[in-house]
Protein backbone atom coordinates (compact mmCIF):
# COMPACT_ATOMS: atom_id res chain seq x y z
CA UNK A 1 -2.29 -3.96 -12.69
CA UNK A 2 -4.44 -6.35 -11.10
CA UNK A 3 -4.89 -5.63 -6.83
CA UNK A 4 -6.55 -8.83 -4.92
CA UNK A 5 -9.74 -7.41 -3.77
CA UNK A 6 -8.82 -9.05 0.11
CA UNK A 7 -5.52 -6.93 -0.28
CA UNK A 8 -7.22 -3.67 -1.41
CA UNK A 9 -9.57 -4.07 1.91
CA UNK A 10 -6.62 -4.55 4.77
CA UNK A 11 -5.03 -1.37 2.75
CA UNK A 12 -8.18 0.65 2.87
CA UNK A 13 -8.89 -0.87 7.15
CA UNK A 14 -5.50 0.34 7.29
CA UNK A 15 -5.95 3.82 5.82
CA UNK A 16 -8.66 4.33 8.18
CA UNK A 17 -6.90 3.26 11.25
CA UNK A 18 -4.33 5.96 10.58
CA UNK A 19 -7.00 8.78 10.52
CA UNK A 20 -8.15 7.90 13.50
CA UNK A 21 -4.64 8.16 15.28
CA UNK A 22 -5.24 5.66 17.62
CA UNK A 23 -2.67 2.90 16.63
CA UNK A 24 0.94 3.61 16.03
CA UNK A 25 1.70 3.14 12.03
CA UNK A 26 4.03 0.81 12.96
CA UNK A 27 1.54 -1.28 14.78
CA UNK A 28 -1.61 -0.79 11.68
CA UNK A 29 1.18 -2.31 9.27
CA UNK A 30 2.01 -5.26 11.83
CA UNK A 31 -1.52 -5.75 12.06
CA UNK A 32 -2.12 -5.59 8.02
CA UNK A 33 1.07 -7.93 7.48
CA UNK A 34 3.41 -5.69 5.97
CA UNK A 35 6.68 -3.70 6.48
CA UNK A 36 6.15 -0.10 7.63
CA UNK A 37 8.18 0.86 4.81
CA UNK A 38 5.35 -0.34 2.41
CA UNK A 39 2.74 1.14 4.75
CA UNK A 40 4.51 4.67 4.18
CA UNK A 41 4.26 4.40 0.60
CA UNK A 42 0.70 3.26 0.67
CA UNK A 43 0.12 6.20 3.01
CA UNK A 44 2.03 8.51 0.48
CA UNK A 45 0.06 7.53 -2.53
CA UNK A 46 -3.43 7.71 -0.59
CA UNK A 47 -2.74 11.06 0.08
CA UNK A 48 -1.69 11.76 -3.25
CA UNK A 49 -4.29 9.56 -5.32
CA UNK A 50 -6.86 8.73 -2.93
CA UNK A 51 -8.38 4.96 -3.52
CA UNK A 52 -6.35 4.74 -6.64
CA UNK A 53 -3.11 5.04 -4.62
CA UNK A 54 -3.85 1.80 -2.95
CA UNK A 55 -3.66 -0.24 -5.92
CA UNK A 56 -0.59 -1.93 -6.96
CA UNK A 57 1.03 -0.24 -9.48
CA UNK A 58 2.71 -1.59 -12.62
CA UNK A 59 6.50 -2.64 -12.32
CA UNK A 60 8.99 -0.83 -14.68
CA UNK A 61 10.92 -2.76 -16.27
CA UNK A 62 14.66 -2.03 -16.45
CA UNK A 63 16.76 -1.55 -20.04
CA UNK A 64 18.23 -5.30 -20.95
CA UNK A 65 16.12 -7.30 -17.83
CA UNK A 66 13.41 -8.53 -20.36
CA UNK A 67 14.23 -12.42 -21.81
CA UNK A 68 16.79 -12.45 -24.40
């Protein structure tokens, strides 16, 4: 799935404001425009995948939601 390069930076910045502990998470994802919830994930799956986990990742799709 396709991640907007301008989107992959803020999540990167943001990666790199949490290693250096000086901003509250809360505060990074205020400043990067999105809900801490988000940011945890993001968070979660750098950890996990490194860059890769910044990327969006591909939506699945439920039984019976695809047109008819």
């Amino acid at each position: 799935m396709y991640t907007h390069p301008t989107v992959l930076r803020c999540r990167r910045q943001a990666m790199i404001l949490d290693g250096r502990k000086i901003y509250s998470r809360r505060d990074i994802a205020r400043q990067c425009q999105m809900s801490y919830t988000t940011f945890y994930k993001l968070l979660s799956r750098y950890k996990e995948q490194g860059e890769d986990g910044l990327h969006d990742k591909k939506r699945i799709e439920l039984e019976g939601s695809g047109p008819k």
